[in-house]
Protein backbone atom coordinates (compact mmCIF):
# COMPACT_ATOMS: atom_id res chain seq x y z
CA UNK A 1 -38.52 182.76 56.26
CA UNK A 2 -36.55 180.66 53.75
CA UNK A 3 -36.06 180.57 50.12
CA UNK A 4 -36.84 176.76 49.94
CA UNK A 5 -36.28 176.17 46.05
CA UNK A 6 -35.74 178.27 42.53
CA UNK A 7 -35.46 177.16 39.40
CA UNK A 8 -35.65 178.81 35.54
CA UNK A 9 -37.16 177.78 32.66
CA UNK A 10 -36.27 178.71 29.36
CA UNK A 11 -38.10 178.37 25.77
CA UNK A 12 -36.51 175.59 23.42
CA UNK A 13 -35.44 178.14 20.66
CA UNK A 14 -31.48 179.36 21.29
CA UNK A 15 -29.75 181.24 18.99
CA UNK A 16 -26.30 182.88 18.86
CA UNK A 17 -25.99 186.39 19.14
CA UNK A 18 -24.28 186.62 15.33
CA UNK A 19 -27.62 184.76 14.45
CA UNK A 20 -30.42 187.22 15.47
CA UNK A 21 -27.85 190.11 14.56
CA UNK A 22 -28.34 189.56 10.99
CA UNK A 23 -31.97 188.37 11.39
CA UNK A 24 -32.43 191.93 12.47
CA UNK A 25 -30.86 193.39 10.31
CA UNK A 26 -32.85 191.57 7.34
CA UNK A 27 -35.93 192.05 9.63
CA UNK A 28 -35.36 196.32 9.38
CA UNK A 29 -33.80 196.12 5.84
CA UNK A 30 -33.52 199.40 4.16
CA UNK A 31 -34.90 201.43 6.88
CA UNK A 32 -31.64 200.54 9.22
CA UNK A 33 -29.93 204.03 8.34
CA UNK A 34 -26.11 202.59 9.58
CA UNK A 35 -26.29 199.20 10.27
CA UNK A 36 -22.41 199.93 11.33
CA UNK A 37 -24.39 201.63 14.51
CA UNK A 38 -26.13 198.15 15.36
CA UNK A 39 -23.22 196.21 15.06
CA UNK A 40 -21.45 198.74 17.79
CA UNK A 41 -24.33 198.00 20.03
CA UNK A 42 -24.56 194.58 19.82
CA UNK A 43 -20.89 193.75 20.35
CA UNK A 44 -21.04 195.84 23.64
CA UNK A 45 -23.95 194.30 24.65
CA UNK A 46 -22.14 191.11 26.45
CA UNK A 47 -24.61 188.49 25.16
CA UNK A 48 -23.33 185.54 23.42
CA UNK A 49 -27.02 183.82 22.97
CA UNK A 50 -30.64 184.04 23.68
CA UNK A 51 -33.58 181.83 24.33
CA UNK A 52 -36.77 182.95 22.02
CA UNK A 53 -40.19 181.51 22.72
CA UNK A 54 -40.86 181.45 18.53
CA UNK A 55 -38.83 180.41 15.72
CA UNK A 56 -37.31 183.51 14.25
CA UNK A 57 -39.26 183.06 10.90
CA UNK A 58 -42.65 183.10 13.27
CA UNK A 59 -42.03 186.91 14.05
CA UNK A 60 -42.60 187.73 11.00
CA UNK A 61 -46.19 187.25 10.88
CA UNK A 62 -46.67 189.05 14.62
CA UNK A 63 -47.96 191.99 12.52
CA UNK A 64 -50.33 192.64 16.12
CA UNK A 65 -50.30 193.19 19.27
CA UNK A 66 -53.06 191.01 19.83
CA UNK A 67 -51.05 188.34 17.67
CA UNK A 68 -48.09 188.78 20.22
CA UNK A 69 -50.08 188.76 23.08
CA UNK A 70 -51.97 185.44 22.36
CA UNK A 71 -48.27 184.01 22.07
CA UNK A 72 -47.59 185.12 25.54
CA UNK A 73 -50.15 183.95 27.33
CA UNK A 74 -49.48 179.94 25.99
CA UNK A 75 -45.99 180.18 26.25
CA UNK A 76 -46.55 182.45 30.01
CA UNK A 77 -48.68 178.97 31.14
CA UNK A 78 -46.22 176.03 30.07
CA UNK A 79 -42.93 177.89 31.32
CA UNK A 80 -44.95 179.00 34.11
CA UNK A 81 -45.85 175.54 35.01
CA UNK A 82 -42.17 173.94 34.36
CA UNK A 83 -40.63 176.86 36.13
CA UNK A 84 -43.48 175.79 39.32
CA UNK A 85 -42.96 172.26 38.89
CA UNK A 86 -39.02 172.65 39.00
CA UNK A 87 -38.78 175.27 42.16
CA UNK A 88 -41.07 173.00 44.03
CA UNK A 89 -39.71 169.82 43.60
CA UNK A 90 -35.67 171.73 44.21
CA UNK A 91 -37.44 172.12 47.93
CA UNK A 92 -39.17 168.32 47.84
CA UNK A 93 -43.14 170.43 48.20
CA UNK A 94 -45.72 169.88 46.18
CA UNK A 95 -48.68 172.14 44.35
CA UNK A 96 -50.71 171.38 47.60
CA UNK A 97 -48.31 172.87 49.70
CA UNK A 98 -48.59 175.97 48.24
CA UNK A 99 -50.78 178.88 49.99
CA UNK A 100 -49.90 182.08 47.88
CA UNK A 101 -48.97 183.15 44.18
CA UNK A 102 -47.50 185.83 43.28
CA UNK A 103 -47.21 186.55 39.58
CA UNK A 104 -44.74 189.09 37.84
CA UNK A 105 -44.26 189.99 34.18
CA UNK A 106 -44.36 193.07 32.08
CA UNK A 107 -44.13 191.85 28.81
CA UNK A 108 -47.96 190.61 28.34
CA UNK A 109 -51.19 191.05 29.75
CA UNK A 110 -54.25 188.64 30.42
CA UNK A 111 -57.69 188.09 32.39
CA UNK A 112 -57.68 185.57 34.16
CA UNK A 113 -54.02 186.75 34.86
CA UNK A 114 -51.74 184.08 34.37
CA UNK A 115 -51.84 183.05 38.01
CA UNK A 116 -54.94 182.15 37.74
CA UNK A 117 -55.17 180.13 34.87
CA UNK A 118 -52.28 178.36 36.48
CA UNK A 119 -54.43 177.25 38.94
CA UNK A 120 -56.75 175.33 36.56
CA UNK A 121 -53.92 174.17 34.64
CA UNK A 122 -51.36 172.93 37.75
CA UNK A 123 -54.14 171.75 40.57
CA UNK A 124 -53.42 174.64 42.72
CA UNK A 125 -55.29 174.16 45.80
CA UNK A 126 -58.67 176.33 44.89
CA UNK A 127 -58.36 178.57 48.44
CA UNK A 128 -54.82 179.86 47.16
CA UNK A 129 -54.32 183.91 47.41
CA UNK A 130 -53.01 185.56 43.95
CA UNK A 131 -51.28 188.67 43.13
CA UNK A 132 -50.57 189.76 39.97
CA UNK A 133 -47.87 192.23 39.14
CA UNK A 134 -47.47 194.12 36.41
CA UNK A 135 -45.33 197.38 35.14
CA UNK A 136 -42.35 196.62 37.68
CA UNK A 137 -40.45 195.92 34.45
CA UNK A 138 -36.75 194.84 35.80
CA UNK A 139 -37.06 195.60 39.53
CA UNK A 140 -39.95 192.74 39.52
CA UNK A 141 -38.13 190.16 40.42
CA UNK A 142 -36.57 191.89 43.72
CA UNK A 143 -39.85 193.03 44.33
CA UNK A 144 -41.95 190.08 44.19
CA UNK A 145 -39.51 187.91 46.52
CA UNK A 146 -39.88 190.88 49.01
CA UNK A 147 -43.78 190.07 48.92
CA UNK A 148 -43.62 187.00 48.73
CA UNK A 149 -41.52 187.31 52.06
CA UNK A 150 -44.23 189.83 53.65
CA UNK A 151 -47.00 187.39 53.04
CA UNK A 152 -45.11 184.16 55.05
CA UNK A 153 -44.00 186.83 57.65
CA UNK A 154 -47.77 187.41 58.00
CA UNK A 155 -48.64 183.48 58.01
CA UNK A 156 -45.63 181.52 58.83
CA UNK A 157 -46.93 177.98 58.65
CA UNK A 158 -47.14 178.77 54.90
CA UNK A 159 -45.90 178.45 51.39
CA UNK A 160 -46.09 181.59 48.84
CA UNK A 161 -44.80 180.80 44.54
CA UNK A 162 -42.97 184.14 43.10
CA UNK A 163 -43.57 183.22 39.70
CA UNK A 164 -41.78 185.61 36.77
CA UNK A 165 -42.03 185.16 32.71
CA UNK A 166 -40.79 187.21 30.93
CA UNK A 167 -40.92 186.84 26.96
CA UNK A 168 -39.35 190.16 25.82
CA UNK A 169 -39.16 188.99 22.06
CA UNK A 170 -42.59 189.37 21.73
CA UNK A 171 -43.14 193.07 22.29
CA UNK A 172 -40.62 194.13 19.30
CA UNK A 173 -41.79 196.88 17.55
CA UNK A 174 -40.65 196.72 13.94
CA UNK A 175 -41.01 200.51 13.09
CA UNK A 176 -39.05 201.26 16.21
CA UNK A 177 -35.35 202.12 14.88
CA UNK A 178 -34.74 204.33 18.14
CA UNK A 179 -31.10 203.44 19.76
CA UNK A 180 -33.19 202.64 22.83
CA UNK A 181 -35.19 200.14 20.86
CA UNK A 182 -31.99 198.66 18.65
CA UNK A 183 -30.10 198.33 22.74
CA UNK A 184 -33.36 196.15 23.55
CA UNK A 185 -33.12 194.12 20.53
CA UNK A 186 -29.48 193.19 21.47
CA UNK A 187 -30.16 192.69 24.99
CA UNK A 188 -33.47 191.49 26.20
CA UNK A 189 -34.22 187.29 26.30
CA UNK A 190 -37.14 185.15 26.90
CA UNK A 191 -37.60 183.00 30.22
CA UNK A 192 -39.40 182.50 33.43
CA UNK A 193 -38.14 181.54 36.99
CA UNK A 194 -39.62 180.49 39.84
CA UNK A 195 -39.11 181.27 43.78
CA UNK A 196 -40.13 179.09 46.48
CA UNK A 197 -40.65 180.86 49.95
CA UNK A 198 -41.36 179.15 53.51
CA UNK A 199 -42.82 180.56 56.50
CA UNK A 200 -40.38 180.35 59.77
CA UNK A 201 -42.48 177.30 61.05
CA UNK A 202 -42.30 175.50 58.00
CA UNK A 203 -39.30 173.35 58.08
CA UNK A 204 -37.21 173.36 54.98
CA UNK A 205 -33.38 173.98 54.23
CA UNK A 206 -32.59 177.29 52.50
CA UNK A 207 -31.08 181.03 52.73
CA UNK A 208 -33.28 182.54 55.73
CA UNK A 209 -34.81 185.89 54.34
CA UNK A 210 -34.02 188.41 57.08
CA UNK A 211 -35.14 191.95 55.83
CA UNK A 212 -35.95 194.22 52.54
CA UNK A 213 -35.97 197.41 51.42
CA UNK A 214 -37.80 199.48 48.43
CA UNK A 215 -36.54 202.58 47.96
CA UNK A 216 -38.08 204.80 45.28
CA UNK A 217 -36.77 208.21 43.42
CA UNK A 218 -38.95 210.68 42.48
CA UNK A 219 -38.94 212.75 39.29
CA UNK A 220 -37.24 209.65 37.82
CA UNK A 221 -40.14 207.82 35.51
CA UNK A 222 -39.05 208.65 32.24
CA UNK A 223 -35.89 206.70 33.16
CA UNK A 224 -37.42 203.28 32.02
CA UNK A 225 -40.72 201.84 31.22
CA UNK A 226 -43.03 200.96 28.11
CA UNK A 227 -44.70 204.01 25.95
CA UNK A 228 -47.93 201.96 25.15
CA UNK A 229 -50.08 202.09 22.30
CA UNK A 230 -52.34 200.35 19.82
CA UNK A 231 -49.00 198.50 18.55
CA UNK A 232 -48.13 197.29 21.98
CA UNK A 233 -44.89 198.42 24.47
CA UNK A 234 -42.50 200.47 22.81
CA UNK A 235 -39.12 200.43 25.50
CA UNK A 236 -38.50 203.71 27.09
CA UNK A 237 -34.65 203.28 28.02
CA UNK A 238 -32.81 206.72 28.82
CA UNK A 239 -29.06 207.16 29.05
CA UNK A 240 -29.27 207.97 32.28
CA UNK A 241 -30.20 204.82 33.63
CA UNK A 242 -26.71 203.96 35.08
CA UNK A 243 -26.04 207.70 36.18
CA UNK A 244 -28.93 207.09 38.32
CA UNK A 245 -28.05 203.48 39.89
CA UNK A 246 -24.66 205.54 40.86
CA UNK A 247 -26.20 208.38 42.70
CA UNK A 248 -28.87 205.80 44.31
CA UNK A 249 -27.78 202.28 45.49
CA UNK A 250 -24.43 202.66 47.48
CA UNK A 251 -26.62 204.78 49.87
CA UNK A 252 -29.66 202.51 50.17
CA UNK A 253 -27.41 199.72 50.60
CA UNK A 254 -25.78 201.51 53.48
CA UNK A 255 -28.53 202.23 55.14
CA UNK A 256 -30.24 198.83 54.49
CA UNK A 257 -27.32 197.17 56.30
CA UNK A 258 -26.89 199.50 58.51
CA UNK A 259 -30.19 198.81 60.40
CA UNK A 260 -29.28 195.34 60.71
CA UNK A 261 -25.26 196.00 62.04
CA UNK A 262 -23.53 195.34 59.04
CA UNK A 263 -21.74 196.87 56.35
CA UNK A 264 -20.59 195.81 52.70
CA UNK A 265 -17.49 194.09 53.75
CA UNK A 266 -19.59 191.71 55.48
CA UNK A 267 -21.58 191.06 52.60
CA UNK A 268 -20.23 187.86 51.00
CA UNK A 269 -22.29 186.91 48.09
CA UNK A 270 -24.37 189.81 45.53
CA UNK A 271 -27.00 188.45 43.76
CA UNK A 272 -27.57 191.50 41.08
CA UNK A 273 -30.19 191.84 38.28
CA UNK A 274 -28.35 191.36 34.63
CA UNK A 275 -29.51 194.81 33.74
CA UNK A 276 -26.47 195.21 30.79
CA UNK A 277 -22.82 195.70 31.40
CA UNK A 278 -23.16 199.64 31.48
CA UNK A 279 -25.82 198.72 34.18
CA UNK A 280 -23.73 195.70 36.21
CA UNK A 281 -20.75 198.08 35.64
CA UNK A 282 -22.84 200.87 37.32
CA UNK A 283 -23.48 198.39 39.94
CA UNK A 284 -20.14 197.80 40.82
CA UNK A 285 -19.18 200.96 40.84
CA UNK A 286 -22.11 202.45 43.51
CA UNK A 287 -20.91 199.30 45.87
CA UNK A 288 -16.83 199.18 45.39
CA UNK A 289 -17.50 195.68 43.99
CA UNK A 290 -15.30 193.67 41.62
CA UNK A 291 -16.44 191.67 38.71
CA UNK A 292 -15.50 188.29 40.46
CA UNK A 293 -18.16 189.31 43.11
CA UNK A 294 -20.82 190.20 40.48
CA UNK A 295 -19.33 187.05 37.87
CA UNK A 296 -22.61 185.37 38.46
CA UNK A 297 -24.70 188.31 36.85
CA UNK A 298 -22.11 188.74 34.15
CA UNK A 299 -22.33 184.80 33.30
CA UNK A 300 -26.06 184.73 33.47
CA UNK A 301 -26.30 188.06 31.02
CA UNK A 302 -23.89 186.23 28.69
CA UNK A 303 -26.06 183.07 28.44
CA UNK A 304 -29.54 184.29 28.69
CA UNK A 305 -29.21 188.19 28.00
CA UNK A 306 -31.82 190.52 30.49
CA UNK A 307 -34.93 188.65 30.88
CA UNK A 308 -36.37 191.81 32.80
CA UNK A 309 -38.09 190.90 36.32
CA UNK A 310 -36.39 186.90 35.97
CA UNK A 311 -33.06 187.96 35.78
CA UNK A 312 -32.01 188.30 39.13
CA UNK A 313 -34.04 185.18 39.90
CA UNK A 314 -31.97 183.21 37.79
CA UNK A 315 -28.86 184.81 38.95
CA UNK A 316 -30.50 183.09 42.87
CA UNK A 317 -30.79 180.24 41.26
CA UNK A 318 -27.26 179.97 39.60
CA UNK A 319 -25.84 180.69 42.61
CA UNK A 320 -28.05 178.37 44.81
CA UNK A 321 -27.06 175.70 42.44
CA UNK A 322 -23.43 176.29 41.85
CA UNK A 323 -22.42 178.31 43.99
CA UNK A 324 -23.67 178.21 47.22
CA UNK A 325 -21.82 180.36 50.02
CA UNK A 326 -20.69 179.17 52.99
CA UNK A 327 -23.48 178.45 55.72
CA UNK A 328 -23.94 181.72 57.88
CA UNK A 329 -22.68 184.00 55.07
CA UNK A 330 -24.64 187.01 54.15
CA UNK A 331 -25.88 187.99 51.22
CA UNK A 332 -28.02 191.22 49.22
CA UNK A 333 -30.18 190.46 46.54
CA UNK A 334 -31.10 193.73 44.37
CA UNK A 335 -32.42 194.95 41.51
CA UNK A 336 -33.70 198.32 39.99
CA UNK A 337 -36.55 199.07 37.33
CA UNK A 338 -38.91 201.92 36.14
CA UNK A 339 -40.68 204.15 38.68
CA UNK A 340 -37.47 204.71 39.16
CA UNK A 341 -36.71 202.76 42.40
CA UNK A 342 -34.74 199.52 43.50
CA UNK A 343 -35.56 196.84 45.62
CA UNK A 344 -33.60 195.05 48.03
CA UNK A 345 -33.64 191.31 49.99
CA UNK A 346 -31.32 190.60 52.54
CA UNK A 347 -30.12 186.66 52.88
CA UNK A 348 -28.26 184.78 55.24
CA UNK A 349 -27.26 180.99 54.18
C-alpha cells in the first residue's frame, strides 16, 4: 500500500490573526466580559492567519444552523473537488482510477453525503464504494487514511480517495462566550485535503503504508466533541485534553512500534495533527520529541490554524512536498480526537 498523492485546498478568504481578533471582538460586543481574556488566548494560540470559506461581513447574517449548513455543503463540493483533482493528478491517476471514497468531516452534515454528490459532480465511476465519516472530529484524518489503507489491503489492484473538509468557521455560535468556545475562535481554520492510496499491485511511487493502530480510552468522552442542538455544534474542549495525550500516546506508540521491531529513535520523520501548541507541546512531551522534529505541525498551525480531521493531512502533504525524508526512512503519522482515542499510521519512504 502506498500513499500515491495529497494535496490541500483552502477557501480564497485569508485573514491575519489581528484581523478576525477584532472582528470578534465587534462580533460579541458588550457581552465580551474582559476582552483582556481574549487577547491572552489569542496571542498563545500560535496562529498568524486563517483561511475562511465567507467574507467576514457574510457571518453576520448566519443567524441558523440551517443557514450555516447550506454554506457547507457548496463550499464541502468545490474544495472537495479541487482537493480530488489536486491529490490525483500529484500521483498522475485519474477520477476513473478511483475504486473507493472515503469522506471525513465534522463540521456539517448532508444526504446525499458529500461523497456522493461528488460523484455526480466529478464523474466518479458509478460502481465506486463510499463511506462517510462523521463525529471523529480531529482524529479523522488519522483515521480515515487507516481505512482507506484497510480497504486496498482488502483489494490491492485498487485505488481508495480519503477526502477531509473541514469548514470550522461555520459552526460559531455567537452566544457561546465559554473559554472553550473563545480557544476555538482563535484556533480552528477552514480547508479540505485530500489522500490518495494504492493497493500493493498498483504501481505508483509513494511512502508504503505498513501498519496502524486505534487505540481508544474509556471514560474519556467529555474530553472533546460537539454539544448539539437546535443552534448547531457548540465545541466541547476540556482542559484536560493535553493531560490526557501525556498519559496515552508514548505508550501506544511503544507498543505500535514495538510489534513491528522498532522503537522511537528509529522513527525519522512525525507527521502530527496541529491540535494547538498546548496540544503539539503535549505531543512532544509523551514522545521525547523536539520542536525541529514536530516544525512541520508547528508551521502548518501557524499558517492555516487546526482545521480538525485535515490537519494532519496537510501536515503529509507539507512534508511530501517539501520535505520528503530520505528513501527507506520511517515515519508515524498520528492524531487524537473525541471518543477519546488516537489513531496511528505507520510509513516507510
Amino acid at each position: 500500500m502506498r500513499i500515491a498523492g495529497a494535496a490541500s485546498a483552502l477557501p480564497r478568504h485569508y485573514y491575519p490573526q489581528a484581523v478576525l481578533r477584532e472582528a470578534f471582538k465587534a462580533y460579541w460586543g458588550d457581552r465580551l466580559e474582559n476582552p483582556r481574556v481574549l487577547d491572552r488566548l489569542w496571542a498563545n494560540a500560535g496562529v498568524e492567519g486563517r483561511h475562511l470559506v465567507q467574507p467576514i461581513s457574510a457571518y453576520l447574517e448566519m443567524d441558523t444552523w440551517g443557514k450555516a449548513n447550506n454554506i457547507w455543503i457548496g463550499a464541502a463540493l468545490d474544495l472537495g473537488s479541487s482537493a480530488i483533482c489536486r491529490a490525483l493528478g500529484a500521483g498522475s491517476l485519474t477520477v476513473a482510477d478511483v475504486s473507493a471514497l472515503f469522506f471525513v468531516s465534522i463540521t456539517g452534515i448532508a444526504s446525499p453525503s458529500i461523497d456522493g454528490l461528488l460523484v455526480n459532480r466529478m464523474g466518479l465511476p458509478l460502481n465506486i464504494k463510499r463511506t462517510p465519516i462523521f463525529g471523529l472530529g480531529c482524529v479523522g484524518g488519522a483515521a480515515g487514511l487507516a481505512r482507506a489503507a484497510d480497504y486496498v489491503r482488502a483489494y490491492p489492484d485498487q485505488i481508495a480517495v480519503l477526502l477531509s473538509v473541514e469548514l470550522c468557521s461555520l459552526t460559531l455560535q455567537r452566544d457561546d462566550l465559554s473559554i472553550a468556545n473563545q480557544i476555538s475562535s482563535a484556533l480552528f481554520g477552514d480547508g479540505a485535503a485530500a489522500v490518495i492510496v494504492a493497493g500493493s499491485e498498483v504501481n505508483v511511487p509513494g511512502p508504503r503504508i505498513v501498519a496502524t493502530r486505534a487505540s481508544f480510552y474509556p471514560e474519556t468522552e467529555d474530553a472533546m466533541g460537539w454539544s448539539i442542538s437546535e443552534k448547531g455544534f457548540r465545541i466541547v474542549l476540556s482542559p484536560e485534553v493535553p493531560d490526557v495525550v501525556r498519559a496515552n500516546l508514548g505508550r501506544d506508540v511503544d507498543a505500535f512500534l514495538s510489534d513491528h521491531g522498532l522503537t522511537r529513535a528509529d522513527i525519522g520523520c512525525w507527521v502530527m495533527h496541529t491540535g494547538g501548541p498546548k496540544v503539539l507541546r503535549a505531543t512532544e512531551e509523551a514522545l521525547g520529541l523536539h520542536e525541529s522534529q514536530t516544525a512541520a505541525s508547528w508551521d502548518v498551525l501557524r499558517r492555516t490554524g487546526n482545521l480538525s480531521s485535515a490537519s494532519v493531512l496537510l501536515v503529509l502533504e507539507e512534508i511530501m512536498n517539501r520535505r520528503r525524508p530520505a528513501p527507506g526512512a520511517w515515519s508515524v503519522l498520528a492524531a487524537m480526537g473525541p471518543g477519546f482515542c488516537s489513531e496511528l499510521v505507520l510509513m516507510q519512504w
